[in-house]
N, C-alpha and C. Protein backbone atom coordinates (compact mmCIF):
# COMPACT_ATOMS: atom_id res chain seq x y z
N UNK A 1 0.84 -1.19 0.00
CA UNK A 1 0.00 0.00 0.00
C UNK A 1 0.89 1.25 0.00
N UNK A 2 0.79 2.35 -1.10
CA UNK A 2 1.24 3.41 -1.37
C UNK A 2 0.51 4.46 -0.14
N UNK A 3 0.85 5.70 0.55
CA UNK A 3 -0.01 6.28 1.19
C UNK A 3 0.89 7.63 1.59
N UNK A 4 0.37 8.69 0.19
CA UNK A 4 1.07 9.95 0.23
C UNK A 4 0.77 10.93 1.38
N UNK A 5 1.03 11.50 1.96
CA UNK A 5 0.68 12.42 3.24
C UNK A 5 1.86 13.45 2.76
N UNK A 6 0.74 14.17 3.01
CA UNK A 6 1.24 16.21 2.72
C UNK A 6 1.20 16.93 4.33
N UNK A 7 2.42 17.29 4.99
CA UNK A 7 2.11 17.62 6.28
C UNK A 7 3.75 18.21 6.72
N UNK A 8 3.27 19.46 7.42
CA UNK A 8 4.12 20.12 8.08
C UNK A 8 5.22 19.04 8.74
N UNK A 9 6.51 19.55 9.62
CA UNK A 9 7.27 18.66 9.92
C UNK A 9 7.08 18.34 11.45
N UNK A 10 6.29 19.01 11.98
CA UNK A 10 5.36 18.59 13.60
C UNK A 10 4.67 18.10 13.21
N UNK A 11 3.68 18.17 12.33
CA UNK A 11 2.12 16.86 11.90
C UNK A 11 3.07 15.44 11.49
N UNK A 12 3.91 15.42 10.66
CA UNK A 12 4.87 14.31 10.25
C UNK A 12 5.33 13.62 11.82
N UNK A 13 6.22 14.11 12.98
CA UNK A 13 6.33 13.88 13.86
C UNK A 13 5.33 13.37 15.03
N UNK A 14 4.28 14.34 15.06
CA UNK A 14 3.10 13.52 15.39
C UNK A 14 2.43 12.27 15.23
N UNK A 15 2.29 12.51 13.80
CA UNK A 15 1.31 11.34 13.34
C UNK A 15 2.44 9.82 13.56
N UNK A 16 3.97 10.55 13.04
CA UNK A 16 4.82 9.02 12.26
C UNK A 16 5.09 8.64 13.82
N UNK A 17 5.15 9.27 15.14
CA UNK A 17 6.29 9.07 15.78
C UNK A 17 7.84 8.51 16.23
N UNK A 18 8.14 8.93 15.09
CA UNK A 18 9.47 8.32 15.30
C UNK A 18 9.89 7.53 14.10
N UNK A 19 8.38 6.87 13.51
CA UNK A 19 8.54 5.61 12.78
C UNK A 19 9.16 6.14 11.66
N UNK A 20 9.35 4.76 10.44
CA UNK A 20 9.47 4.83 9.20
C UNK A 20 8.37 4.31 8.48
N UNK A 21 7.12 4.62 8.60
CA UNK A 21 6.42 3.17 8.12
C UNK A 21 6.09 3.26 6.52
N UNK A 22 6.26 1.20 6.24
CA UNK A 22 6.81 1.40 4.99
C UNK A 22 5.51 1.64 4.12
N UNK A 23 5.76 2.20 2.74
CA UNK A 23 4.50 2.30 1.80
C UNK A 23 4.00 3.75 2.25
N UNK A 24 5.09 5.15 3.14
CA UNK A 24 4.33 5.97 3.24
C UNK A 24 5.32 7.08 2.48
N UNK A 25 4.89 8.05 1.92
CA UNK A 25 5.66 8.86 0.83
C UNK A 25 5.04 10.33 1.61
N UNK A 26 5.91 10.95 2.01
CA UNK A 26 6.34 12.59 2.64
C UNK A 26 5.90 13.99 1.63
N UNK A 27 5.52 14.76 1.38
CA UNK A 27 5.53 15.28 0.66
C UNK A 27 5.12 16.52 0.99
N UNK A 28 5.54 17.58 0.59
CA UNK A 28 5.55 19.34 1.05
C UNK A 28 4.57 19.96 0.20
N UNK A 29 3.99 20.43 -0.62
CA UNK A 29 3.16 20.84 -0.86
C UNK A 29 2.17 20.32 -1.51
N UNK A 30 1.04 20.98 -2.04
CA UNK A 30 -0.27 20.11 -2.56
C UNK A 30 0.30 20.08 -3.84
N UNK A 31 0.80 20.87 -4.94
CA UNK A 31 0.75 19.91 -6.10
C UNK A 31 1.76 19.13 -6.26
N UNK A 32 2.42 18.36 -5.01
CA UNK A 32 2.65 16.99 -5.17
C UNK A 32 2.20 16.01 -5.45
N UNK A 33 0.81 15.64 -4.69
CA UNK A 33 0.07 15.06 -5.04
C UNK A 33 -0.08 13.95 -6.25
N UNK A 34 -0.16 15.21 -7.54
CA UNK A 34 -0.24 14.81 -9.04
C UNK A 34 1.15 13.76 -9.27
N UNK A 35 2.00 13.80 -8.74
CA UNK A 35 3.07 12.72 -8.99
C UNK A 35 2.76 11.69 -8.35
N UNK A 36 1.63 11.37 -7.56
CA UNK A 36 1.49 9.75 -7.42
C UNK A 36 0.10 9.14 -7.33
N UNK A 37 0.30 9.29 -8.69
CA UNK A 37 -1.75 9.42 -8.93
C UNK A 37 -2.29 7.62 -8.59
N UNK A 38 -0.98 6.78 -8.82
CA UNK A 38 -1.09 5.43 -8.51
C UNK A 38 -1.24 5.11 -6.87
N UNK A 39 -1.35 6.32 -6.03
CA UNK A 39 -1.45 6.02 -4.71
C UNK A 39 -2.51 4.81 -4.29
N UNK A 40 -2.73 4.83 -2.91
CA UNK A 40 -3.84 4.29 -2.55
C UNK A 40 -4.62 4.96 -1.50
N UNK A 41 -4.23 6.19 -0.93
CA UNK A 41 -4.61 6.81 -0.02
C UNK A 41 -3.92 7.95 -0.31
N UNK A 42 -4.29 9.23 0.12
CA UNK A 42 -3.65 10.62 0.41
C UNK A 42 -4.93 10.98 1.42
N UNK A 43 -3.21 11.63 2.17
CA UNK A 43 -3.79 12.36 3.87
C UNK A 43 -3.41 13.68 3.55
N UNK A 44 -4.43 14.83 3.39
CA UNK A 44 -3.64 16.00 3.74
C UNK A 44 -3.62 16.98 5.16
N UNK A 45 -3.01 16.56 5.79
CA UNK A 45 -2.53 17.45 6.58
C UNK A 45 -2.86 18.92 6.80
N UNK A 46 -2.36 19.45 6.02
CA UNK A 46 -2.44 21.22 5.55
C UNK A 46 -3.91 21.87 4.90
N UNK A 47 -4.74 20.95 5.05
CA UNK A 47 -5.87 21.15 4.24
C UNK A 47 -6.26 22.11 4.57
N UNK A 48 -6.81 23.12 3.02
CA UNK A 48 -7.59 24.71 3.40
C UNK A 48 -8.83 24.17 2.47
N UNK A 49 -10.14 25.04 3.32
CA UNK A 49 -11.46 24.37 2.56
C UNK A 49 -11.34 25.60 1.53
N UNK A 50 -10.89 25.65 0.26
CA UNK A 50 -11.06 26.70 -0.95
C UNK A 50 -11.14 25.88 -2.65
N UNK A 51 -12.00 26.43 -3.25
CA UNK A 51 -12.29 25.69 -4.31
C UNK A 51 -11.06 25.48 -5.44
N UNK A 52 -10.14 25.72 -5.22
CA UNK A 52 -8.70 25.28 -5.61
C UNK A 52 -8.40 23.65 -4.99
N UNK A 53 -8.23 23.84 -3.82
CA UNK A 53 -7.58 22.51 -3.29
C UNK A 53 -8.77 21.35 -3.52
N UNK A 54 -9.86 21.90 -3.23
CA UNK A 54 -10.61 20.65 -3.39
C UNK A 54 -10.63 20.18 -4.73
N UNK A 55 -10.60 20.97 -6.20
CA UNK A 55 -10.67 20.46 -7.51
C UNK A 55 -9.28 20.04 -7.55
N UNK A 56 -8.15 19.98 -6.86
CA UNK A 56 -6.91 19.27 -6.84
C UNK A 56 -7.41 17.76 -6.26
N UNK A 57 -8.06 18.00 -5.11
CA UNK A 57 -8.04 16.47 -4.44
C UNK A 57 -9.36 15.72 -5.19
N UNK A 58 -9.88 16.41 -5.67
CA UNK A 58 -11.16 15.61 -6.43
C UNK A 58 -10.55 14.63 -7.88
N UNK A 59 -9.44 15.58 -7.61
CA UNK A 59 -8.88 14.42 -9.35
C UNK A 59 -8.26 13.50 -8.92
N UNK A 60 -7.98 13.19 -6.98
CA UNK A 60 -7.47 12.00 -6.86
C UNK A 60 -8.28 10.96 -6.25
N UNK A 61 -9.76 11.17 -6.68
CA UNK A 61 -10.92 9.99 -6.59
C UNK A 61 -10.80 9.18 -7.24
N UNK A 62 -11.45 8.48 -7.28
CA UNK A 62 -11.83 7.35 -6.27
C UNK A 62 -11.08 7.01 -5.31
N UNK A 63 -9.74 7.38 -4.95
CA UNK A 63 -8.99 6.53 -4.01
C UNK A 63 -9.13 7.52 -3.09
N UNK A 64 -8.75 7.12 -1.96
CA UNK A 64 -9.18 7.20 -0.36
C UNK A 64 -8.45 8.61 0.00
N UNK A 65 -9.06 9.52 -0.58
CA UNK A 65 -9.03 10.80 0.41
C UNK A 65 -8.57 11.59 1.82
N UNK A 66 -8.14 11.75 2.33
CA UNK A 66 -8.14 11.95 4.33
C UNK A 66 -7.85 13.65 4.08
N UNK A 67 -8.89 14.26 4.45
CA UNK A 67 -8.43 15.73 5.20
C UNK A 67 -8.60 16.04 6.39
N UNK A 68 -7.51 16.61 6.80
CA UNK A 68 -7.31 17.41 8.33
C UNK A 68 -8.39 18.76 8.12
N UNK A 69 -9.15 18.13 8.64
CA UNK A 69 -10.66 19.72 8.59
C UNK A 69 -11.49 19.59 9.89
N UNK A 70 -11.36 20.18 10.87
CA UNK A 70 -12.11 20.55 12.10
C UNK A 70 -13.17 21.45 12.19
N UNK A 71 -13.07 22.79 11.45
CA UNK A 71 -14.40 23.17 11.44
C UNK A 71 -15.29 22.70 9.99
N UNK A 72 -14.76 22.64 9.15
CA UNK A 72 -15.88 22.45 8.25
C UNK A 72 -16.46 21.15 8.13
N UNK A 73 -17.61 20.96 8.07
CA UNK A 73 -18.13 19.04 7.66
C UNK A 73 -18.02 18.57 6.11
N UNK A 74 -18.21 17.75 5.98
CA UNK A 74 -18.03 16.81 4.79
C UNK A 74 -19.09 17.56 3.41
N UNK A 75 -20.12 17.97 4.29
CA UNK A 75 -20.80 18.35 3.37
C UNK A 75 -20.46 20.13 2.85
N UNK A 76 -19.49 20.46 3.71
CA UNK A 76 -18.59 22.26 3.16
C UNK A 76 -17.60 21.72 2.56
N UNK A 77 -17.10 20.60 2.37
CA UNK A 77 -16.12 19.92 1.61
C UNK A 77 -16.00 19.33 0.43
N UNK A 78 -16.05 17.68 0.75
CA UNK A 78 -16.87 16.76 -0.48
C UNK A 78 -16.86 15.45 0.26
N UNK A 79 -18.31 15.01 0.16
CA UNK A 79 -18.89 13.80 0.80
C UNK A 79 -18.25 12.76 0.79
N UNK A 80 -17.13 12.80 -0.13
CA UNK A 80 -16.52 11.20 -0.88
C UNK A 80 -15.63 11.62 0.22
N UNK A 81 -14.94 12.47 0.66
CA UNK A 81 -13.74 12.67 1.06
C UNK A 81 -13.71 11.88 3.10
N UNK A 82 -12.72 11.52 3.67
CA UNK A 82 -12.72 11.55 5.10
C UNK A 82 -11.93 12.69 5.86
N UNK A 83 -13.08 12.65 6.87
CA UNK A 83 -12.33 14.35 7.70
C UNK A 83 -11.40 13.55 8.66
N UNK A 84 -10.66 13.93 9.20
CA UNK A 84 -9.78 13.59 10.65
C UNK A 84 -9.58 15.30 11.27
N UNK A 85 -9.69 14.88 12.97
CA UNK A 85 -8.81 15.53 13.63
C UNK A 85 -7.24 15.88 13.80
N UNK A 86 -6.95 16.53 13.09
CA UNK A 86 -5.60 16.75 12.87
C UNK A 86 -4.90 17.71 13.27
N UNK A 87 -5.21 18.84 14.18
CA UNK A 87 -4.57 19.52 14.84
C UNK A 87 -3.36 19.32 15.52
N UNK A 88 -2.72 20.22 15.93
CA UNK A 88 -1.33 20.11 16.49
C UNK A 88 -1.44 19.18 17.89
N UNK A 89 -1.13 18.57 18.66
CA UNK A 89 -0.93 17.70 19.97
C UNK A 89 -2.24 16.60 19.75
N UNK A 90 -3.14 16.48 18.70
CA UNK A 90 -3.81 15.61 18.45
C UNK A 90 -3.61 14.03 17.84
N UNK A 91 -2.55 14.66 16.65
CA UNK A 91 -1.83 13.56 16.60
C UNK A 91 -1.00 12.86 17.13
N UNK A 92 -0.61 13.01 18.06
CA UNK A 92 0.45 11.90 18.87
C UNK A 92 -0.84 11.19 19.64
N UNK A 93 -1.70 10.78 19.64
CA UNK A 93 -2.98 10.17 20.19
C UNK A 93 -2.63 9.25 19.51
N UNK A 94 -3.12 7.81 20.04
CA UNK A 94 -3.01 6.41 19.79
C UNK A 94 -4.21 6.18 18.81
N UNK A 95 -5.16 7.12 19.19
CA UNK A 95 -6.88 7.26 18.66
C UNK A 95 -6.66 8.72 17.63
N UNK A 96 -7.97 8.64 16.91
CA UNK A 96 -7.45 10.04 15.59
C UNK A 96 -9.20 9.79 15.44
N UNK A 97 -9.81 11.29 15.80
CA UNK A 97 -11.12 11.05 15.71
C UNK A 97 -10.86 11.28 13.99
N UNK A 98 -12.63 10.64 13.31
CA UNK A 98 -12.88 10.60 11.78
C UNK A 98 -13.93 10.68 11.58
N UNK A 99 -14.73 11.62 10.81
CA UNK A 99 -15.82 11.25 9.59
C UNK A 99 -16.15 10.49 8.10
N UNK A 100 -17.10 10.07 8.34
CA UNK A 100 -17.42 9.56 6.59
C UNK A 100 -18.20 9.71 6.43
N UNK A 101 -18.93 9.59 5.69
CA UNK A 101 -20.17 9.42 5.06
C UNK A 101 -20.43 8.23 3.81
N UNK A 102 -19.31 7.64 3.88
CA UNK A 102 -18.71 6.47 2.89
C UNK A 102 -19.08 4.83 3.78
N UNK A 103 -19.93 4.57 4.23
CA UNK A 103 -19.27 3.20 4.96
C UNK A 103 -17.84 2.70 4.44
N UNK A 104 -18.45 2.71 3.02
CA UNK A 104 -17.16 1.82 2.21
C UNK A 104 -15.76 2.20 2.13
N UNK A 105 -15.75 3.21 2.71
CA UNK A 105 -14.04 3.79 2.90
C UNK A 105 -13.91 3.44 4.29
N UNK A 106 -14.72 3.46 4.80
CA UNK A 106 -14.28 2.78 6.79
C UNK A 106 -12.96 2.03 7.06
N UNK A 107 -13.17 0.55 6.69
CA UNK A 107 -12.37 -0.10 6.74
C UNK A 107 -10.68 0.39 6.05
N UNK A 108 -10.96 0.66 5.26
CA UNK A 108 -9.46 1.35 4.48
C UNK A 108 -8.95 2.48 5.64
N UNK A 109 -10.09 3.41 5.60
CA UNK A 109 -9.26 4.79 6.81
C UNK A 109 -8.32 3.37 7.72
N UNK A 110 -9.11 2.75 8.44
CA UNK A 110 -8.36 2.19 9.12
C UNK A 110 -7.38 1.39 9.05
N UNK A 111 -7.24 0.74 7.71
CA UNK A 111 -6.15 0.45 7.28
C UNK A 111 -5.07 0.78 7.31
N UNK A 112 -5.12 2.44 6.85
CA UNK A 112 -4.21 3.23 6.65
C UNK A 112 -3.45 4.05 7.81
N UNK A 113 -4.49 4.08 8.92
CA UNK A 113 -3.98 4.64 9.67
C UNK A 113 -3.54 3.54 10.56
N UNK A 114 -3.38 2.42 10.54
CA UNK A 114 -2.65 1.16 11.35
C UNK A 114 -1.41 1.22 10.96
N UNK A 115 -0.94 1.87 10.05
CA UNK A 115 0.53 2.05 9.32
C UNK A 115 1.38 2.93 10.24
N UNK A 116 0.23 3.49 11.23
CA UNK A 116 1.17 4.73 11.97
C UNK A 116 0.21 4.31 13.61
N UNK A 117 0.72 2.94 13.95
CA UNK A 117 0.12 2.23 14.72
C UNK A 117 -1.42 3.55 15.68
N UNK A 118 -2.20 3.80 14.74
CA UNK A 118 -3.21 4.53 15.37
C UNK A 118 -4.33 3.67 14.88
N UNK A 119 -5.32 4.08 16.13
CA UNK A 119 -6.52 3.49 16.14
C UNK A 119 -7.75 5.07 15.03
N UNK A 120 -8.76 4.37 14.48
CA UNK A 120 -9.91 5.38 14.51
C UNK A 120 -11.16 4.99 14.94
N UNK A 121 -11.32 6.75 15.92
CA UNK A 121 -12.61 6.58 16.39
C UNK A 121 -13.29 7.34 15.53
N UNK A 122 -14.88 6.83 14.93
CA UNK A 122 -15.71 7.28 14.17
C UNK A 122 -16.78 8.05 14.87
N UNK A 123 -16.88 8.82 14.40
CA UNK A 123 -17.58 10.26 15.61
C UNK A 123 -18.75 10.42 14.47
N UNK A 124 -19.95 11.12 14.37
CA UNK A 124 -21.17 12.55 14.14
C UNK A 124 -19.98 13.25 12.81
N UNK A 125 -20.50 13.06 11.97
CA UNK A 125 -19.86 14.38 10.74
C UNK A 125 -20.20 15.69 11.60
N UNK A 126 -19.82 16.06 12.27
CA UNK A 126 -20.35 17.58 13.13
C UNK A 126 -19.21 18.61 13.31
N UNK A 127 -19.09 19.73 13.06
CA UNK A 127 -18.55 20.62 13.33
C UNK A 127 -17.60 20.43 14.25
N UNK A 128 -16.17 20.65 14.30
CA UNK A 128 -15.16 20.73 15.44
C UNK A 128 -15.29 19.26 16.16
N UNK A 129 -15.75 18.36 16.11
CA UNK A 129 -15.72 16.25 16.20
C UNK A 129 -16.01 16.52 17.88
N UNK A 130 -15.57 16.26 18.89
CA UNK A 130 -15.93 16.03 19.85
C UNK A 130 -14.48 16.42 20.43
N UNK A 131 -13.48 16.13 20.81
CA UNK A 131 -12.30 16.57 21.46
C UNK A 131 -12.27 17.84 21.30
N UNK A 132 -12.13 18.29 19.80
CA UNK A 132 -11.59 19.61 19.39
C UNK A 132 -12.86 20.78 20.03
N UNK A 133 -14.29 20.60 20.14
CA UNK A 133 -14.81 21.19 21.04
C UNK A 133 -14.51 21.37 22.08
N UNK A 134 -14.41 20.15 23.23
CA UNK A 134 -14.49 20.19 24.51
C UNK A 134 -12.71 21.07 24.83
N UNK A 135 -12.12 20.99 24.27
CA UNK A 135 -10.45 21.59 24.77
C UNK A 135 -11.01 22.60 23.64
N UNK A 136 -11.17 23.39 23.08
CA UNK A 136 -11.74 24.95 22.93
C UNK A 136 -12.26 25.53 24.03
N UNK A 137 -13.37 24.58 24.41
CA UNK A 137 -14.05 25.30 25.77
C UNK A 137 -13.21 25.48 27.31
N UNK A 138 -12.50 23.98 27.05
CA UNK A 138 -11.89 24.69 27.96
C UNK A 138 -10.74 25.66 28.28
N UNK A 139 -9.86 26.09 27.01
CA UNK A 139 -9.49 27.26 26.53
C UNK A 139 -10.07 28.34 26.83
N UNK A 140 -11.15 28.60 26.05
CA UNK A 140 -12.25 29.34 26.39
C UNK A 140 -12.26 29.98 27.75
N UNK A 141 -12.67 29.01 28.41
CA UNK A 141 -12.57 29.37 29.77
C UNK A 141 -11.11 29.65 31.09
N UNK A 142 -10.18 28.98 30.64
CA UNK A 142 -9.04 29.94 31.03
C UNK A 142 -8.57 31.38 30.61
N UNK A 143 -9.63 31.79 29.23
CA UNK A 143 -8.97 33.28 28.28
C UNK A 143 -9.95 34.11 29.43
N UNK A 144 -11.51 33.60 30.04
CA UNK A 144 -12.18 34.15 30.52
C UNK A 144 -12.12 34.77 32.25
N UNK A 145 -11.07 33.55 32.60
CA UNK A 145 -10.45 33.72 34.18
C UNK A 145 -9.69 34.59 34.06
N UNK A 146 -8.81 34.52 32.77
CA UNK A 146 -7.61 35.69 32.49
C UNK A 146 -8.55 37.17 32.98
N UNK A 147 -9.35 37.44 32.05
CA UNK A 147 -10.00 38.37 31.92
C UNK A 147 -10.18 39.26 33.31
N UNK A 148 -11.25 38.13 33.46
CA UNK A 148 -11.48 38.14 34.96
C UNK A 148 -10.08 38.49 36.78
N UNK A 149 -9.49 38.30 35.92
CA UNK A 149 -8.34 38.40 37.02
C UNK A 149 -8.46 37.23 38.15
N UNK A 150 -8.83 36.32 37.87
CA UNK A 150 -8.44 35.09 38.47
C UNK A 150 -7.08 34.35 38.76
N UNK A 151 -6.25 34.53 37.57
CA UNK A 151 -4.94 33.86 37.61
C UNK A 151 -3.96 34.62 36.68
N UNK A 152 -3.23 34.87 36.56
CA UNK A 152 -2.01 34.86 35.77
C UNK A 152 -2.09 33.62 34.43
N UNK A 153 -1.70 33.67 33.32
CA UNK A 153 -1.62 32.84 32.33
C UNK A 153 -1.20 31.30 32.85
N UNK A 154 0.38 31.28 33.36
CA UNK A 154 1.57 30.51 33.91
C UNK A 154 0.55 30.07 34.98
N UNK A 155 0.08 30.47 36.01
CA UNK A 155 -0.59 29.89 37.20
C UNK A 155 -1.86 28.93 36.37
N UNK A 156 -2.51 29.22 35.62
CA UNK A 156 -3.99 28.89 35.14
C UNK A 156 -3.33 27.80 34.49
N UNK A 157 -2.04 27.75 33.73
CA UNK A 157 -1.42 26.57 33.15
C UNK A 157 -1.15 25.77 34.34
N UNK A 158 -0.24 25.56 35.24
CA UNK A 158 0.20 25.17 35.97
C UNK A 158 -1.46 24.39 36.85
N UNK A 159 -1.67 25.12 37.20
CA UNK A 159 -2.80 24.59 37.93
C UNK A 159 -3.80 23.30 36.99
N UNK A 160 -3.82 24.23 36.02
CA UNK A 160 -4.70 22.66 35.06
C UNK A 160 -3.88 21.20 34.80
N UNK A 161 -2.70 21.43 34.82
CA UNK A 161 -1.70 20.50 34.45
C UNK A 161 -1.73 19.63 36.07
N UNK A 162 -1.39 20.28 36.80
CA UNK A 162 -1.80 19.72 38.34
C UNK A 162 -2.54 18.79 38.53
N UNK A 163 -3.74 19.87 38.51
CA UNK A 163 -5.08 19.61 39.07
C UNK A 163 -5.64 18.71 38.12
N UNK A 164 -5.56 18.34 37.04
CA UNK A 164 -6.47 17.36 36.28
C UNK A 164 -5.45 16.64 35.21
N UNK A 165 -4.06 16.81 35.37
CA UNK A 165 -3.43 16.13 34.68
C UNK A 165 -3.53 16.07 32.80
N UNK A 166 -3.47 17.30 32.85
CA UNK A 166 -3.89 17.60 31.43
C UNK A 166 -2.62 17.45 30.75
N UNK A 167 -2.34 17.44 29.15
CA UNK A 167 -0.84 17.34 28.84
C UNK A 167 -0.10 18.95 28.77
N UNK A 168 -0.93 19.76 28.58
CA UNK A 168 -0.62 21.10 28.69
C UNK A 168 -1.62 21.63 29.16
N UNK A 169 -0.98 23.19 29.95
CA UNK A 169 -2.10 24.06 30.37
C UNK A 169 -2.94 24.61 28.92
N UNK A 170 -3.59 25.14 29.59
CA UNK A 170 -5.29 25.79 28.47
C UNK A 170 -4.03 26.92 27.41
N UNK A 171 -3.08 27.81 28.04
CA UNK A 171 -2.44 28.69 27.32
C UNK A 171 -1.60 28.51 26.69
N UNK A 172 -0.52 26.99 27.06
CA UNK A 172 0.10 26.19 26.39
C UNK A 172 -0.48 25.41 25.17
N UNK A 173 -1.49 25.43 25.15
CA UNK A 173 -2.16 24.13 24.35
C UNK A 173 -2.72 25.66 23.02
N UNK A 174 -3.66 26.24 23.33
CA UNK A 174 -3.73 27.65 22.75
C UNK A 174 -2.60 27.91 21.48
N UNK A 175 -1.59 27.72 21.96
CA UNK A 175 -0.32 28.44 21.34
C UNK A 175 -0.10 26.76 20.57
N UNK A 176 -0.12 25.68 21.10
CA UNK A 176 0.36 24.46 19.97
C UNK A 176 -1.02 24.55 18.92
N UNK A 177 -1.72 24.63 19.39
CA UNK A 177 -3.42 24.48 18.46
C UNK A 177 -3.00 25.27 17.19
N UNK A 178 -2.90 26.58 17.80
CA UNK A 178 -3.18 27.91 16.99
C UNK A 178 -4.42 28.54 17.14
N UNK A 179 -4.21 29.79 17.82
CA UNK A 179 -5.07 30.43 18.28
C UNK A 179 -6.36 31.18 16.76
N UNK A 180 -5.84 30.99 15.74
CA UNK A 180 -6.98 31.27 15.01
C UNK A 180 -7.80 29.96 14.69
N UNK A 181 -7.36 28.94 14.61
CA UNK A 181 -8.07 27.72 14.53
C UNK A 181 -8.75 27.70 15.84
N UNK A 182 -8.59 28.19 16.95
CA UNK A 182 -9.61 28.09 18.09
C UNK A 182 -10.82 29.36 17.83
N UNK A 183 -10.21 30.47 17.71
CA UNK A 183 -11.31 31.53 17.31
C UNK A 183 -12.39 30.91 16.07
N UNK A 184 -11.75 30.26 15.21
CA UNK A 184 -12.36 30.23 13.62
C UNK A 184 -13.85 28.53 14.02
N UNK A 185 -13.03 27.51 15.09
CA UNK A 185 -14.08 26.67 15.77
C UNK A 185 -15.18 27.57 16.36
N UNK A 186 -14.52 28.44 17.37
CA UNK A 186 -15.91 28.77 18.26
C UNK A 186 -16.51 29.59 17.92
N UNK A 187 -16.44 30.65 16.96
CA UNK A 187 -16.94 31.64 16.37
C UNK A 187 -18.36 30.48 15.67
N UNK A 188 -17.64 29.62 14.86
CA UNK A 188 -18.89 28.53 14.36
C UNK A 188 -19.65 28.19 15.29
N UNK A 189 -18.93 27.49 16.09
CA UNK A 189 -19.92 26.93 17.16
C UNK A 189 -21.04 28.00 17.72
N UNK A 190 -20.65 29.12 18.01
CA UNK A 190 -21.59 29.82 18.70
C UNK A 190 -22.53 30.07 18.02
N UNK A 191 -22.46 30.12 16.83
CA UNK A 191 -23.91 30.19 15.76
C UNK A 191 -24.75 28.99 15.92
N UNK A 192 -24.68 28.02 16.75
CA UNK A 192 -25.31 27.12 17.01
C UNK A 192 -26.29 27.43 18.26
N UNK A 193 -25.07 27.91 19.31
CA UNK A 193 -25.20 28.37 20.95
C UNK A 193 -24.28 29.29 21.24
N UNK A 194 -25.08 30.09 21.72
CA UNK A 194 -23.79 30.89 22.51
C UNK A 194 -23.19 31.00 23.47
N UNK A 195 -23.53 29.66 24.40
CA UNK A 195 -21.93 29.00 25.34
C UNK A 195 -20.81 29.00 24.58
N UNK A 196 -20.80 29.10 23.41
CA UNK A 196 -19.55 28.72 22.63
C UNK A 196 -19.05 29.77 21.98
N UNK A 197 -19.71 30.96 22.55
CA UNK A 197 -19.29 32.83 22.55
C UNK A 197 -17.10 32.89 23.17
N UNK A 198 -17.16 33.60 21.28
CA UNK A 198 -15.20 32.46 21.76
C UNK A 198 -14.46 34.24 22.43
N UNK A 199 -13.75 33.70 23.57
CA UNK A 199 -12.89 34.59 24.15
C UNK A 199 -11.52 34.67 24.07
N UNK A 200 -10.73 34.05 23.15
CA UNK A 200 -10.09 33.15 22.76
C UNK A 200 -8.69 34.51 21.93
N UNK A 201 -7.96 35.01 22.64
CA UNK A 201 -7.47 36.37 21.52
C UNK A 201 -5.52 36.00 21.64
C-alpha cells in the first residue's frame, strides 16, 4: 500500500512518531500530489477548505481521500472525502477522531492509519468532532479567568496540568493548536449556541 501524506514537519512527527512506516511517501506541498496518482490513499494534513484545493483532491478519486478539517463538515467539503482531527498535539494520540459518510471507505481509513500504529474513532460528521470542542471550551474558559483576574496565564497553566493532569495548560495548548483555529471553531460553534461565545485572543 502506497499512502502519500502532505504535512508540516510537527504533523509528520506527530502522526509518524518516530517511525518509518513502509509504503508511506512525505511530501511538502499540494501539487505533489499529481506525482502519485497510482497512490492508494492521500492524507492531507495542511488542508484549506477553498475551491482550488478541493478540484486538486477531487482528481485523486476514487482513491481514499483523508483531510485534516475541524471546522468544516463533509458536506462544506466533499462527501466522498474523510475528515480527521488533525490539529497540532492531536496527533500523537493512539486514537485520531474521523468522519465519513462512505461506509465503504471505513475499513481502508483504518487500514491506513494502522501504518502509523493509530486506532480510529468514528464520531457525528459535526462541526469541530468532539475533542476539538471540549479543549476549545476549555481554553475558552481559562482566556475568561484571564479576563477576569483570576490567575495569571503561567498559574492557570500550571494549575490545570496539576489539578487534572492535562498534557498542557489551556495557554500552552492555545499556542500548539493555533489560536486562530480556536477563534475560527468557536466563532462557528456559537452560531449554534452561545456558550460557545469564543474569548479566545
Amino acid at each position: 500500500m502506497e499512502i502519500v501524506v502532505l504535512a508540516d514537519e510537527l504533523q509528520k512527527q506527530e502522526l509518524a512518531h518516530g517511525l518509518s512506516p513502509r509504503g508511506v511517501v512525505w511530501i511538502n506541498n499540494e501539487e505533489e500530489f499529481r506525482r502519485y496518482k497510482n497512490a492508494d490513499a492521500y492524507i492531507d494534513l495542511e488542508f484549506v477548505n477553498d475551491a482550488n484545493r478541493i478540484a486538486l483532491l477531487n482528481k485523486l478519486l476514487p482513491k481514499l481521500v483523508i483531510i485534516n478539517c475541524v471546522t468544516d463538515t463533509l458536506q462544506k467539503t466533499n462527501s466522498s472525502f474523510v475528515r480527521i482531527n488533525g490539529w497540532n498535539t492531536f496527533l500523537k494520540s493512539s486514537i485520531i477522531e474521523a468522519s465519513s459518510l462512505n461506509e465503504n471507505v471505513k475499513q481502508k481509513t483504518e487500514e491506513v492509519f494502522s501504518h502509523f500504529n493509530k486506532k480510529i474513532e468514528w464520531v457525528d460528521d459535526i462541526v469541530g468532532f468532539i475533542t476539538p470542542r471540549v479543549v476549545s471550551m476549555i481554553i475558552n474558559e481559562a482566556f475568561i479567568s484571564l479576563k477576569e483576574g483570576v490567575s495569571t496565564k503561567e498559574e492557570i497553566d500550571t494549575a490545570m496540568k496539576l489539578g487534572t493532569n492535562y498534557p498542557y495548560g489551556p495557554f500552552e495548548w492555545a499556542e500548539k493548536i493555533g489560536v486562530d483555529n480556536l477563534k475560527k471553531l468557536l466563532n462557528k460553534l456559537s452560531k449554534e449556541h452561545n456558550r460557545y461565545s469564543c474569548f479566545v485572543h
